[in-house]
N, C-alpha and C. Protein backbone atom coordinates (compact mmCIF):
# COMPACT_ATOMS: atom_id res chain seq x y z
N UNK A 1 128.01 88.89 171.70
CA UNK A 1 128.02 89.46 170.37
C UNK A 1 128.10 90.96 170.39
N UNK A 2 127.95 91.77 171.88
CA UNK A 2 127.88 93.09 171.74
C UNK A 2 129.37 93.60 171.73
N UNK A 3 129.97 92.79 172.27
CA UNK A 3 131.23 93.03 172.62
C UNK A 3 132.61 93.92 171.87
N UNK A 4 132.79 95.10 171.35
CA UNK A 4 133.39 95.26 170.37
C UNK A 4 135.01 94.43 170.21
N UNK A 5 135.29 94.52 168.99
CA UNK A 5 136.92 93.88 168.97
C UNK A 5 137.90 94.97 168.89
N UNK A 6 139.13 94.62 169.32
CA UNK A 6 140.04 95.31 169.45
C UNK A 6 140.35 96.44 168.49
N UNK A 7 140.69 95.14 167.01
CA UNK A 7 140.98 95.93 165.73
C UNK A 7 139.86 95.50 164.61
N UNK A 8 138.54 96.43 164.86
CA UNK A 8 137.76 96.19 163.87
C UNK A 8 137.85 95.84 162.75
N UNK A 9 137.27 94.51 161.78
CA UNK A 9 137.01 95.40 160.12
C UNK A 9 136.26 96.61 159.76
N UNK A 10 136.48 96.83 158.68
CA UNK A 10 135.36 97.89 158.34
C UNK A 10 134.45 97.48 158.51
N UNK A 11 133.35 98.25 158.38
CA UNK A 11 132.03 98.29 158.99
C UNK A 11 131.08 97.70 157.53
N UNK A 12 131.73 97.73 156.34
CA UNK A 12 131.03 97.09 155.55
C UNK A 12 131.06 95.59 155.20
N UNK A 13 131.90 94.68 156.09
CA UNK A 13 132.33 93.99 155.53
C UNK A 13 131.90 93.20 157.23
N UNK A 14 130.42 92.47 157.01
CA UNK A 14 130.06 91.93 157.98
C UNK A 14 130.51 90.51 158.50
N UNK A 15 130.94 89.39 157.25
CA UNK A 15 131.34 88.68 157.69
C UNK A 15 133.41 88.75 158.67
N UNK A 16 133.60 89.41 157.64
CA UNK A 16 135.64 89.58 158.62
C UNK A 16 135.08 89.65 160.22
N UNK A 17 133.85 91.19 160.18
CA UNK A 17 133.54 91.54 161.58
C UNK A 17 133.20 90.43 162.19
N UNK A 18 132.15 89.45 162.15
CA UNK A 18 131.62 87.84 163.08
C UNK A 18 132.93 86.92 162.87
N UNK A 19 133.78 87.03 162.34
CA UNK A 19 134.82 86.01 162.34
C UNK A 19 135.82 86.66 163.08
N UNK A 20 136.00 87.93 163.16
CA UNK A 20 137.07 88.50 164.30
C UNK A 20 136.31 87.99 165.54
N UNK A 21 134.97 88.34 165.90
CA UNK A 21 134.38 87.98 167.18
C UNK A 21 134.42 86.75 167.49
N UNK A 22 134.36 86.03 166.79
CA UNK A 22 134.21 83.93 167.31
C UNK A 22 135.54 83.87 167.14
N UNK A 23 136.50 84.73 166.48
CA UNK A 23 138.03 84.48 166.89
C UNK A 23 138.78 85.03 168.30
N UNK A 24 137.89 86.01 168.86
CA UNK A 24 138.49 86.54 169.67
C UNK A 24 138.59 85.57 170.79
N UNK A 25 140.14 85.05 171.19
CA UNK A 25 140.18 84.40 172.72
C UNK A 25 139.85 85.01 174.04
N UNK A 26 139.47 86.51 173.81
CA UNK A 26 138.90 87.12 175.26
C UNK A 26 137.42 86.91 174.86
N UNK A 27 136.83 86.80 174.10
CA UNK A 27 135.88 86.94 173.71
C UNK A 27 134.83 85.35 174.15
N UNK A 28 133.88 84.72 175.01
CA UNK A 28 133.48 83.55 175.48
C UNK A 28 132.21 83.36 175.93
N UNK A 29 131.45 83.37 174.59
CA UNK A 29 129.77 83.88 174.36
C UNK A 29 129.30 82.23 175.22
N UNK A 30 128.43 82.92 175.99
CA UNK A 30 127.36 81.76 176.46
C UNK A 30 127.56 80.26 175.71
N UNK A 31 127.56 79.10 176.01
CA UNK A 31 127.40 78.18 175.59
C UNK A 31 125.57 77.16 175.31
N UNK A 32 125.23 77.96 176.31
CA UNK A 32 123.83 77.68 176.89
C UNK A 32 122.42 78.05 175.71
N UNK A 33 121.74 77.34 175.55
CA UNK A 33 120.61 77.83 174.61
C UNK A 33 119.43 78.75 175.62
N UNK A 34 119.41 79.98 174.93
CA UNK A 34 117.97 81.01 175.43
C UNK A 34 117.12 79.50 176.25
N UNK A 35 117.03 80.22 177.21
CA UNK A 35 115.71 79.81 178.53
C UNK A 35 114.76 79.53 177.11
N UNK A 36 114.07 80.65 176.82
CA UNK A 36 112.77 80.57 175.79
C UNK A 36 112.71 79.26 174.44
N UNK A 37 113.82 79.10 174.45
CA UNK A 37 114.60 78.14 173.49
C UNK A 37 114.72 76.89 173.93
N UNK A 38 114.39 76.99 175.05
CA UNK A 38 114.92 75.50 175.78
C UNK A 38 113.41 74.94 175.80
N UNK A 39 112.55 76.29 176.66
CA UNK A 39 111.34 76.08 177.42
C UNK A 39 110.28 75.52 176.22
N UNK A 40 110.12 76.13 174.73
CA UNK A 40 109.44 76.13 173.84
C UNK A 40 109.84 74.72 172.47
N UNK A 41 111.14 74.31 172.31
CA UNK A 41 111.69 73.68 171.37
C UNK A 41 111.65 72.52 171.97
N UNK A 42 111.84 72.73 173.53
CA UNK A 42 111.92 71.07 174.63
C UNK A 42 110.78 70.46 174.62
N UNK A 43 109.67 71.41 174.47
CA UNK A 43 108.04 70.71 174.78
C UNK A 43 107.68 70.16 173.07
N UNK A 44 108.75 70.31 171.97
CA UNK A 44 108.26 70.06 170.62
C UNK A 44 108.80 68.18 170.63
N UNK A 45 108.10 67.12 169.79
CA UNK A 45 109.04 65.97 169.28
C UNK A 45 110.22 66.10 168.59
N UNK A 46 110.90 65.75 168.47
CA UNK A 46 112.18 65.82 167.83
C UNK A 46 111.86 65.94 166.35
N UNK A 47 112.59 66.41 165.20
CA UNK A 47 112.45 66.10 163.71
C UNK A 47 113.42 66.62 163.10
N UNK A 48 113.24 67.55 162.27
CA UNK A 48 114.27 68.14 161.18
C UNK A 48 113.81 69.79 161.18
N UNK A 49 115.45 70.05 161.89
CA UNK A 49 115.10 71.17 162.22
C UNK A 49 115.94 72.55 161.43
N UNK A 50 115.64 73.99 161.41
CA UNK A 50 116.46 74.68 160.69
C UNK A 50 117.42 75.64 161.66
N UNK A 51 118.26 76.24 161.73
CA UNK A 51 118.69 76.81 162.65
C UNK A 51 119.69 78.02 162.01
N UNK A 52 118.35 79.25 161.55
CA UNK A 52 119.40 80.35 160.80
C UNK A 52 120.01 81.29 161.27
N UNK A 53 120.90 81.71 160.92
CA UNK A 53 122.18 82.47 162.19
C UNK A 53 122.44 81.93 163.31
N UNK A 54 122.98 80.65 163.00
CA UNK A 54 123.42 79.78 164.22
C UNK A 54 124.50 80.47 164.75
N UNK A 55 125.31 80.74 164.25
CA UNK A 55 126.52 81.03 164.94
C UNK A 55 127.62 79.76 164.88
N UNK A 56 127.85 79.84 166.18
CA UNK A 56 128.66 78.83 166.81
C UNK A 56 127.85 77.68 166.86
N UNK A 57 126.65 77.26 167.39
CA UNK A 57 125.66 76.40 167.35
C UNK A 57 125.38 76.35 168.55
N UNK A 58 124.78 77.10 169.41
CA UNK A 58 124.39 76.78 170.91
C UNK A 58 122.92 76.30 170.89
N UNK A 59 122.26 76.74 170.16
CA UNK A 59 121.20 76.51 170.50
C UNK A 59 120.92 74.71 169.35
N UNK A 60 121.61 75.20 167.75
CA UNK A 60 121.57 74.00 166.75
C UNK A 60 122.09 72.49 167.59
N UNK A 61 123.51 72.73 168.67
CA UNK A 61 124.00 71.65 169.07
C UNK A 61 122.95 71.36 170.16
N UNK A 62 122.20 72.35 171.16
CA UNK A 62 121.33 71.79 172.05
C UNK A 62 120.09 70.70 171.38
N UNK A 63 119.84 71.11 170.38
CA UNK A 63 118.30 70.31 169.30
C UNK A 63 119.15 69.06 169.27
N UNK A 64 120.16 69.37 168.66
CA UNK A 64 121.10 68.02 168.52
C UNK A 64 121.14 67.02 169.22
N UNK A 65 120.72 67.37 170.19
CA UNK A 65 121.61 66.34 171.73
C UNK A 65 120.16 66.25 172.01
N UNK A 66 119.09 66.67 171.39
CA UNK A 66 117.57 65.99 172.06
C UNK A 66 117.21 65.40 171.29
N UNK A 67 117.77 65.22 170.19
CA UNK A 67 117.83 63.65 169.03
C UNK A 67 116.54 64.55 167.33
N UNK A 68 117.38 65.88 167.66
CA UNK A 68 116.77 66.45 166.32
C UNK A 68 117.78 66.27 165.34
N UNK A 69 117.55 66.40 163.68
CA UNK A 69 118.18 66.62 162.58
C UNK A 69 118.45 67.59 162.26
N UNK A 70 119.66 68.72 162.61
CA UNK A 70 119.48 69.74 163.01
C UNK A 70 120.74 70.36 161.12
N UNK A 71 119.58 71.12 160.33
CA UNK A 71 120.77 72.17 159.88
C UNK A 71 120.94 73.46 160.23
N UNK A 72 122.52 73.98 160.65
CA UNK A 72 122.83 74.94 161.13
C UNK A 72 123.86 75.63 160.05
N UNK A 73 122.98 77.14 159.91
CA UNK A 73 123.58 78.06 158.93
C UNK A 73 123.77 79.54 159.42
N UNK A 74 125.49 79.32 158.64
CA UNK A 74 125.78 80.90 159.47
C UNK A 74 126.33 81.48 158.08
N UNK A 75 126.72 82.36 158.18
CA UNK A 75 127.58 82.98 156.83
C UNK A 75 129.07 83.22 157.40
N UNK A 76 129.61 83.13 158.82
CA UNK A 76 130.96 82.89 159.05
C UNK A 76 131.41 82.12 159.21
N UNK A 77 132.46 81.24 158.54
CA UNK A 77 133.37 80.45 158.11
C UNK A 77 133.85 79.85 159.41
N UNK A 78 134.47 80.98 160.22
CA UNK A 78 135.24 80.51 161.43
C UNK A 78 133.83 80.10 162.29
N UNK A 79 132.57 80.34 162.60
CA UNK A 79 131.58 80.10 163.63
C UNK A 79 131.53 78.59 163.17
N UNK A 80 131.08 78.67 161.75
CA UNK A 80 130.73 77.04 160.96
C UNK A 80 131.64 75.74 161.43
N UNK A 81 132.63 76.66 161.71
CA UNK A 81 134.11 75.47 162.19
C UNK A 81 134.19 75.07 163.65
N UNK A 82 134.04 76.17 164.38
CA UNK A 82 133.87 75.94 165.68
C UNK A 82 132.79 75.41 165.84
N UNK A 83 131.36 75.62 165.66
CA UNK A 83 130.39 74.38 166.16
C UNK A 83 130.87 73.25 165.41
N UNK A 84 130.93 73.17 164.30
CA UNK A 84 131.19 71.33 164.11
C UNK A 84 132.30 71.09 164.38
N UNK A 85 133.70 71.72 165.25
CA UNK A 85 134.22 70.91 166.25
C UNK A 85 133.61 69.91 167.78
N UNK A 86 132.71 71.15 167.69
CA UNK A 86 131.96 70.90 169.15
C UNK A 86 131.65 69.71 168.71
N UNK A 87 130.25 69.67 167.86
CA UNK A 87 129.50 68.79 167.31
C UNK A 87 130.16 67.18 167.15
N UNK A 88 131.73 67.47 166.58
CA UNK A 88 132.20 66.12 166.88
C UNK A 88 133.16 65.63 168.23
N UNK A 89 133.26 66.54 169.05
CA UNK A 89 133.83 66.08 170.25
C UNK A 89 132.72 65.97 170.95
N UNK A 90 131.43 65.95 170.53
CA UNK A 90 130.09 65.93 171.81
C UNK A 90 129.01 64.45 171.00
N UNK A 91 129.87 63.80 170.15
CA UNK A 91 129.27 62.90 169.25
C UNK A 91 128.13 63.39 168.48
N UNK A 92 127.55 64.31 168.72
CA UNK A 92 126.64 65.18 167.90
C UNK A 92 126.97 65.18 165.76
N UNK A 93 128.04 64.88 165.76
CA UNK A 93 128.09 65.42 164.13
C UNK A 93 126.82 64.36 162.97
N UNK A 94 126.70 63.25 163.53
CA UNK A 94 126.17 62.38 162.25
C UNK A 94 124.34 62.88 162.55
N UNK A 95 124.29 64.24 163.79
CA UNK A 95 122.89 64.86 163.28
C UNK A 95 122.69 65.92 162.56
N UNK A 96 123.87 66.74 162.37
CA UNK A 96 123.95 68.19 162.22
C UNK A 96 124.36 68.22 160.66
N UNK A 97 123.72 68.94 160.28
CA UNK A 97 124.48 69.55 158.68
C UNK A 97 124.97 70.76 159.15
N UNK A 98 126.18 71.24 158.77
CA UNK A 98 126.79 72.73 158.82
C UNK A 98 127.08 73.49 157.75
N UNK A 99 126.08 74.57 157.31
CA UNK A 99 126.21 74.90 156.10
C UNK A 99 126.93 76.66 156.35
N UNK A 100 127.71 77.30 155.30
CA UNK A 100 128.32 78.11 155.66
C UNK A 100 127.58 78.79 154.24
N UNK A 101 126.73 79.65 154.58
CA UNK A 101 125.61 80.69 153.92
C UNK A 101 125.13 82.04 154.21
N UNK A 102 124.78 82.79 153.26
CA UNK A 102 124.08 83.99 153.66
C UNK A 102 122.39 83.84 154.31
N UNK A 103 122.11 84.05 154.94
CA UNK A 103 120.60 83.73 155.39
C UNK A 103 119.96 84.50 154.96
N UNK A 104 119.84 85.52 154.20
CA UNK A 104 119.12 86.84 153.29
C UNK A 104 119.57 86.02 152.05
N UNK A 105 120.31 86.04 151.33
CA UNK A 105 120.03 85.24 149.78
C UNK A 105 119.82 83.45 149.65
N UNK A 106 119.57 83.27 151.11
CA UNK A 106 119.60 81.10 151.18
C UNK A 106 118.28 81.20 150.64
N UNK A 107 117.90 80.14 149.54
CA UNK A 107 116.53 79.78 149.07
C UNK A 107 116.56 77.91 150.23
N UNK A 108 115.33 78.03 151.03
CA UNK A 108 115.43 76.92 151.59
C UNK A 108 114.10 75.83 151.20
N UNK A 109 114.21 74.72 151.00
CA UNK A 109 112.96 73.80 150.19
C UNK A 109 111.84 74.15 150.66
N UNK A 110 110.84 74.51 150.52
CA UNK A 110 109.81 74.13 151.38
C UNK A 110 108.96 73.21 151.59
N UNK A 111 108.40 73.34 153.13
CA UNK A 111 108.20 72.43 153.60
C UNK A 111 109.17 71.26 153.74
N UNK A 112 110.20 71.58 154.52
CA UNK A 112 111.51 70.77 154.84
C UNK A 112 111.45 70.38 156.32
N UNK A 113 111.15 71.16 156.98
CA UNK A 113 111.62 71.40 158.43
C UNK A 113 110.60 71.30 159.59
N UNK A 114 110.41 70.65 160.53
CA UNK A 114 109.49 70.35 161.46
C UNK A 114 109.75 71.69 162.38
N UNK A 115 110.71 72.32 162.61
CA UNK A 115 111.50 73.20 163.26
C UNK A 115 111.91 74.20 162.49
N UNK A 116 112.00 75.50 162.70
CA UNK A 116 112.82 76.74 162.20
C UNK A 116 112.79 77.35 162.92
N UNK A 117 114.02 77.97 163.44
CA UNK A 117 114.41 78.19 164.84
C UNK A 117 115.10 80.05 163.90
N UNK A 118 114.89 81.03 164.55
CA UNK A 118 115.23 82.12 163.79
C UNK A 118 115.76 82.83 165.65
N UNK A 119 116.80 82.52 166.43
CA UNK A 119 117.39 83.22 167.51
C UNK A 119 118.65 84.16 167.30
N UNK A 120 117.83 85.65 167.37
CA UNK A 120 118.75 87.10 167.70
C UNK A 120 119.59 86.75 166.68
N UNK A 121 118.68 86.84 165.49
CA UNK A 121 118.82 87.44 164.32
C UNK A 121 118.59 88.70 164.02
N UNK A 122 119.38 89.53 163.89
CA UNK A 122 118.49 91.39 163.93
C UNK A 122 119.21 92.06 162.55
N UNK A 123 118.24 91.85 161.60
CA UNK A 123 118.85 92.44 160.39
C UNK A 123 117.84 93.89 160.06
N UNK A 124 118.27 94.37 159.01
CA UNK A 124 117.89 95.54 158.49
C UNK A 124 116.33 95.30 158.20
N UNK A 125 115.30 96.02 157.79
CA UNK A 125 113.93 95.54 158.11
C UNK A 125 113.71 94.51 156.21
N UNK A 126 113.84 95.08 155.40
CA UNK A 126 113.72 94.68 154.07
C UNK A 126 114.65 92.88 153.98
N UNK A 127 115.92 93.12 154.24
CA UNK A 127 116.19 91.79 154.22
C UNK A 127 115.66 90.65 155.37
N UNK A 128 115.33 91.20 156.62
CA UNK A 128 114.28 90.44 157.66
C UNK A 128 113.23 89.75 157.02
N UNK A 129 112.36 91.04 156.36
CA UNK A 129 110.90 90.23 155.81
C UNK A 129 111.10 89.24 154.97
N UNK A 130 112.38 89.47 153.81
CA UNK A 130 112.53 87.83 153.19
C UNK A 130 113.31 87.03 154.00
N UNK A 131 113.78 87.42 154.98
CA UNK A 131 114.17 85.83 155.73
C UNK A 131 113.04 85.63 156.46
N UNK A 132 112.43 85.84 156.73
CA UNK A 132 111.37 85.46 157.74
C UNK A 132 110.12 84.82 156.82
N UNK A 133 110.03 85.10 155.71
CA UNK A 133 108.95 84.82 154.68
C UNK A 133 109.64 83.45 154.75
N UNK A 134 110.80 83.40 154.00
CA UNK A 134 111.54 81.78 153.72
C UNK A 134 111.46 80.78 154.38
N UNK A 135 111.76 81.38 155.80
CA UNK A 135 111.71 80.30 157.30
C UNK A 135 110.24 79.85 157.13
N UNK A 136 109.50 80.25 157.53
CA UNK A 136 107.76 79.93 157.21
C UNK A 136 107.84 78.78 156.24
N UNK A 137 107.88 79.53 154.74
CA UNK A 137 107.84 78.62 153.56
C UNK A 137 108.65 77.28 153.93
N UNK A 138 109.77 77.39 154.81
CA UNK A 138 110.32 75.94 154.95
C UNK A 138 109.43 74.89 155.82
N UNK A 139 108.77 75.43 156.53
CA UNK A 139 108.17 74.99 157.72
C UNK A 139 106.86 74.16 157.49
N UNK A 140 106.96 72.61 157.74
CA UNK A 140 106.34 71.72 157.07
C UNK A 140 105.00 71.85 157.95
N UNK A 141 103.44 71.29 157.66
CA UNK A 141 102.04 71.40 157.38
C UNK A 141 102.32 70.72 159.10
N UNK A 142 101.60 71.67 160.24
CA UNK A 142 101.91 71.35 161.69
C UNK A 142 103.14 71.78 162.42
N UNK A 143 104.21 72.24 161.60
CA UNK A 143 104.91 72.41 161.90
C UNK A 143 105.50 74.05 162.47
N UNK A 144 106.45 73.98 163.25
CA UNK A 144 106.42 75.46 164.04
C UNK A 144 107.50 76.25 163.61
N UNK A 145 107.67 77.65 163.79
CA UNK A 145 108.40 78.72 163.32
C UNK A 145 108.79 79.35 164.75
N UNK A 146 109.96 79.67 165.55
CA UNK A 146 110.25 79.93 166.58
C UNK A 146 111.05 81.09 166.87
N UNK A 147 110.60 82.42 166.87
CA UNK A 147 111.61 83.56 166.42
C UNK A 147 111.94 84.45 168.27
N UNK A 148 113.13 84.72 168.58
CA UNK A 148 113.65 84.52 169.96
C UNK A 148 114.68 85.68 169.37
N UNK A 149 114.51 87.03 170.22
CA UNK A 149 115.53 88.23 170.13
C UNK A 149 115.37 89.31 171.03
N UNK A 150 116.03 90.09 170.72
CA UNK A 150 116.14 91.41 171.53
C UNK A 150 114.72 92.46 171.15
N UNK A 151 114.29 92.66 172.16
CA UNK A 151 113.22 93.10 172.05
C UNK A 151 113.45 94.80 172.13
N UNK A 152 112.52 95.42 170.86
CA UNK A 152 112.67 96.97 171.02
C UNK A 152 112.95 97.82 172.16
N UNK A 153 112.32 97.17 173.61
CA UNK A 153 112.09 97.48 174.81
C UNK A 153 113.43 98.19 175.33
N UNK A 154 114.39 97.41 174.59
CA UNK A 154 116.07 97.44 175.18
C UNK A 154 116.36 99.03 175.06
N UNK A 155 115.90 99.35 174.17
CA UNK A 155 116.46 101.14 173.72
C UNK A 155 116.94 101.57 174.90
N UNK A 156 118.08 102.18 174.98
CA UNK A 156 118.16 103.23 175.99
C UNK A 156 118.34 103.01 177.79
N UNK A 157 118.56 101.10 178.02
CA UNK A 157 118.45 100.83 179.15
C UNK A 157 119.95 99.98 179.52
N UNK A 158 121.02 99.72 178.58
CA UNK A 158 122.15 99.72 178.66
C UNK A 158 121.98 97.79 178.53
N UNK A 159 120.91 97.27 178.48
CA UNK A 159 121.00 95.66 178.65
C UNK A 159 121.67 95.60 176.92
N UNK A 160 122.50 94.74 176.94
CA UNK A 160 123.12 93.90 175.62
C UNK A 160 122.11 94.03 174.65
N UNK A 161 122.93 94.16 173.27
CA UNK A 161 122.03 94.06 172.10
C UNK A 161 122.26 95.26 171.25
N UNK A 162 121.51 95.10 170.39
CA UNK A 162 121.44 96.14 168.94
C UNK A 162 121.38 97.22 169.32
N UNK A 163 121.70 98.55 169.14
CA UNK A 163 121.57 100.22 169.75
C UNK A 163 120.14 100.53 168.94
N UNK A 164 120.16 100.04 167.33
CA UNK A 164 119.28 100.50 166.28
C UNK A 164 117.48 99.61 166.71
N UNK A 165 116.74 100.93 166.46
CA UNK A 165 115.62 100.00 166.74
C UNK A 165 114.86 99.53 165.48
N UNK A 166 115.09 99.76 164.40
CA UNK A 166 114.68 98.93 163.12
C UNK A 166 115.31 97.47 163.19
N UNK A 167 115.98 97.56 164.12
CA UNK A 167 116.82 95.72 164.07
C UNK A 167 116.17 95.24 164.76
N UNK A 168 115.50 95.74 165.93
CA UNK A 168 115.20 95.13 167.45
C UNK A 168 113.60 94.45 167.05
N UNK A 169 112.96 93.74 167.93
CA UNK A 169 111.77 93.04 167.74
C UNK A 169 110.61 93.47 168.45
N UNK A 170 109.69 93.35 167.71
CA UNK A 170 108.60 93.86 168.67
C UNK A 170 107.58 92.68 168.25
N UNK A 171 106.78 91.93 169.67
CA UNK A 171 106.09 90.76 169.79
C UNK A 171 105.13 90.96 168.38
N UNK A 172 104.32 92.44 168.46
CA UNK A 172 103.19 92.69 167.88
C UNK A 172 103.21 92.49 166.63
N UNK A 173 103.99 93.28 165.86
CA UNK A 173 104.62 93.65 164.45
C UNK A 173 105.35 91.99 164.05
N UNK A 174 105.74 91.25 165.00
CA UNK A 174 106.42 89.67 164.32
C UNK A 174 105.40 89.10 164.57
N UNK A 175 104.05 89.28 164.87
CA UNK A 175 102.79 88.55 164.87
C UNK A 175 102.47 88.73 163.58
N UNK A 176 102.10 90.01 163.61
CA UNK A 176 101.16 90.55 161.83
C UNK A 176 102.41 89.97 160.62
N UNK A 177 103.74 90.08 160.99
CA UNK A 177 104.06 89.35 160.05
C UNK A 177 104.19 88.23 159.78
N UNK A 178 104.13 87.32 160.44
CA UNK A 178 104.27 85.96 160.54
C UNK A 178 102.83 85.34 159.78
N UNK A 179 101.09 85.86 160.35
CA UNK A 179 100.21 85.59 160.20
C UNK A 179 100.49 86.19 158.45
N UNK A 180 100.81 86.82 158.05
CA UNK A 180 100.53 87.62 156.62
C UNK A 180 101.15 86.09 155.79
N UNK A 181 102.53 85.51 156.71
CA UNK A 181 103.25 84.29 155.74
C UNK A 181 102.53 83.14 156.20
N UNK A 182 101.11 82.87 156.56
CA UNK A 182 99.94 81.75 156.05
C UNK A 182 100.37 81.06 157.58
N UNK A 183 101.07 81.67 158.79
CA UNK A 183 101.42 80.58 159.77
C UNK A 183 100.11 81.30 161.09
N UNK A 184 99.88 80.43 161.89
CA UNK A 184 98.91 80.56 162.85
C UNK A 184 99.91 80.62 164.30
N UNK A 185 99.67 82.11 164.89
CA UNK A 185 100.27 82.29 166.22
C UNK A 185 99.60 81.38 167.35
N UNK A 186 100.89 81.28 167.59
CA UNK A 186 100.06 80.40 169.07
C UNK A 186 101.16 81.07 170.18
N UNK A 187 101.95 81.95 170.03
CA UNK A 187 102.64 82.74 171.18
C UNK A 187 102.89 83.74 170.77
N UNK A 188 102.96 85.14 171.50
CA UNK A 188 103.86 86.35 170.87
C UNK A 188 103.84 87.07 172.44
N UNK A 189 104.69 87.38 172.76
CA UNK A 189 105.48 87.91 174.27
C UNK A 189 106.16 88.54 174.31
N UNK A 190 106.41 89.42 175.65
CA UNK A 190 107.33 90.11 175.81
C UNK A 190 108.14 89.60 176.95
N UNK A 191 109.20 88.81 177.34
CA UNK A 191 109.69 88.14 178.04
C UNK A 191 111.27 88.76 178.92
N UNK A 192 110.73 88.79 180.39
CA UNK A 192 112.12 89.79 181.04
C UNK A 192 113.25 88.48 181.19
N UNK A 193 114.25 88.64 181.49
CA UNK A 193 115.45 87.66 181.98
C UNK A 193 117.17 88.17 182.27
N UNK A 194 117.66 87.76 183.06
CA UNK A 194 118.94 88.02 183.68
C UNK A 194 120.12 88.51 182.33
N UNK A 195 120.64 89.16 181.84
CA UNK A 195 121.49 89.01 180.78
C UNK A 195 122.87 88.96 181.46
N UNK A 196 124.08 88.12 180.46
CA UNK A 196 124.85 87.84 180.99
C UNK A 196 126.29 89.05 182.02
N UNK A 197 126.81 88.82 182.85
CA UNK A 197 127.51 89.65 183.96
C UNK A 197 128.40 90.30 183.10
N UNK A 198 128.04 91.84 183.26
CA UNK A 198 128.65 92.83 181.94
C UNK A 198 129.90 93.70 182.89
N UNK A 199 130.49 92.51 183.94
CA UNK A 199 131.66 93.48 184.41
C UNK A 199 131.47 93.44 186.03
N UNK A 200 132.48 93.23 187.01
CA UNK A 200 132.35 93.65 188.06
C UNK A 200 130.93 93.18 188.87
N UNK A 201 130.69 91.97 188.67
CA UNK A 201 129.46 91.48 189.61
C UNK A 201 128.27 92.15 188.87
N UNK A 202 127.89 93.34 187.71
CA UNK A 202 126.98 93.97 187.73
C UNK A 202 126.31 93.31 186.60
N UNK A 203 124.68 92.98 186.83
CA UNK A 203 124.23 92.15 185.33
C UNK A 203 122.95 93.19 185.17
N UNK A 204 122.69 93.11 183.80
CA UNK A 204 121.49 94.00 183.56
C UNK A 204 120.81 93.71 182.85
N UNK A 205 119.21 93.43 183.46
CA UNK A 205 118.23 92.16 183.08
C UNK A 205 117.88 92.75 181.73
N UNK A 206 117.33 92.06 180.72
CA UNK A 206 117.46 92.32 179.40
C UNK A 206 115.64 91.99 178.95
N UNK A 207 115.26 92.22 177.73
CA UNK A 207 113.32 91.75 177.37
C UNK A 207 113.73 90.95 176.20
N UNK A 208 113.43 89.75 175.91
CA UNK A 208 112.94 89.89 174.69
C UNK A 208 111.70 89.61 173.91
N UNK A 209 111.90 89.19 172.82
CA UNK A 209 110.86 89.20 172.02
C UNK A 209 110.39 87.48 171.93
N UNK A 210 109.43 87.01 172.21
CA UNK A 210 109.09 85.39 172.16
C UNK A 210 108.35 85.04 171.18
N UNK A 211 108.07 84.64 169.95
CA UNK A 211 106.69 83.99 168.96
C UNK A 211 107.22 82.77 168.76
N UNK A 212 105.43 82.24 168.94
CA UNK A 212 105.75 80.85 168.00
C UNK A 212 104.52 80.77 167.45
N UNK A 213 104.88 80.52 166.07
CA UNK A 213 103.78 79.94 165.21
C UNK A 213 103.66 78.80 164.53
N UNK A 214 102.64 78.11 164.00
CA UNK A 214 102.39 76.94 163.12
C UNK A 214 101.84 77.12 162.11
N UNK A 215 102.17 75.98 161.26
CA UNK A 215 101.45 75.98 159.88
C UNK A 215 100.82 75.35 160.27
N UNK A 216 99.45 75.88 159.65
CA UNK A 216 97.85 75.01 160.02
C UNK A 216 98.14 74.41 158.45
């Protein structure tokens, strides 16, 4: 996702920009769901899960294939298309809903979701706090809230990710907010790992940010 494109959109116009990137054929983002994603969502039962800023669906199609009810919401058109190709060449489609949405104006039911999965999502701080309030509110009585990103740490060390540090995550600050939206921490970390080979054999290990909470 750091990757710039050839012939940008403007810079105001965020969705053209994520649909040039999942269009680009040089362009061939991980298929694989976050380690933290695997390690934390694998040890959960299966249920009905949310998956906002899916993207393509790496991580929505992995829930999929462990026999979750997985809805996956992006606001680009072309990402929405490419995972539910996947989804039906991997027999995956009759779990997945694919909804093509803004995740800052989505009102989601609450108490819907056994799962809400919020991975390297990095928005501006004001539209964050209402997506992150919402995810919670969806998140049914026992049920967990799973937020997985680039951790502030990155500033200045060349590993992949956001340049801006109002986007980036910090364990502490997604604790106090999470606890403020009525959910009970049961993880918040700072987690090192390999990031993917940025050229010429050279990879440069990356932090991020790990929470998980429940509704008591």
């Amino acid at each position: 996702m750091e990757a710039p494109e050839s012939s940008p959109p403007p810079d105001d116009d965020p969705i053209a920009r994520w649909n040039a990137r999942h269009s680009d054929p040089d362009r061939d983002p991980d298929p694989r769901p976050n380690p933290w994603v695997r390690q934390i969502a694998g040890a959960l039962s299966p249920g009905r899960a949310i998956d906002l800023g899916a993207g393509r669906g790496r991580h929505a199609l992995w829930l999929a294939g462990r026999g979750w009810q997985v809805r996956a919401i992006d606001f680009s058109p072309v990402a929405i298309e490419l995972g539910r190709a996947v989804a039906t060449e991997s027999g995956l489609a009759d779990r997945m809903e694919w909804v093509e949405a803004d995740v800052t104006t989505l009102e989601l039911e609450p108490r819907s979701a056994e799962l809400v999965l919020l991975a390297f999502l990095h928005l501006e701080p004001g539209p964050w706090r209402s997506v992150l309030a919402e995810a919670a509110d969806a998140v049914t009585d026992g049920g967990g809230l799973l937020v997985v990103g680039h951790d502030v740490s990155i500033v200045g060390t060349g590993a992949p990710g956001p340049r801006e540090p109002k986007v980036l995550y910090s364990a502490a600050a997604l604790a106090g907010d999470l606890q403020r939206c009525g959910m009970r921490i049961e993880l918040a970390e700072i987690r090192r790992r390999p990031s993917r080979d940025l050229g010429d054999g050279v990879g440069v290990p990356t932090t991020d940010t790990v929470v998980f909470a429940r509704r008591v």
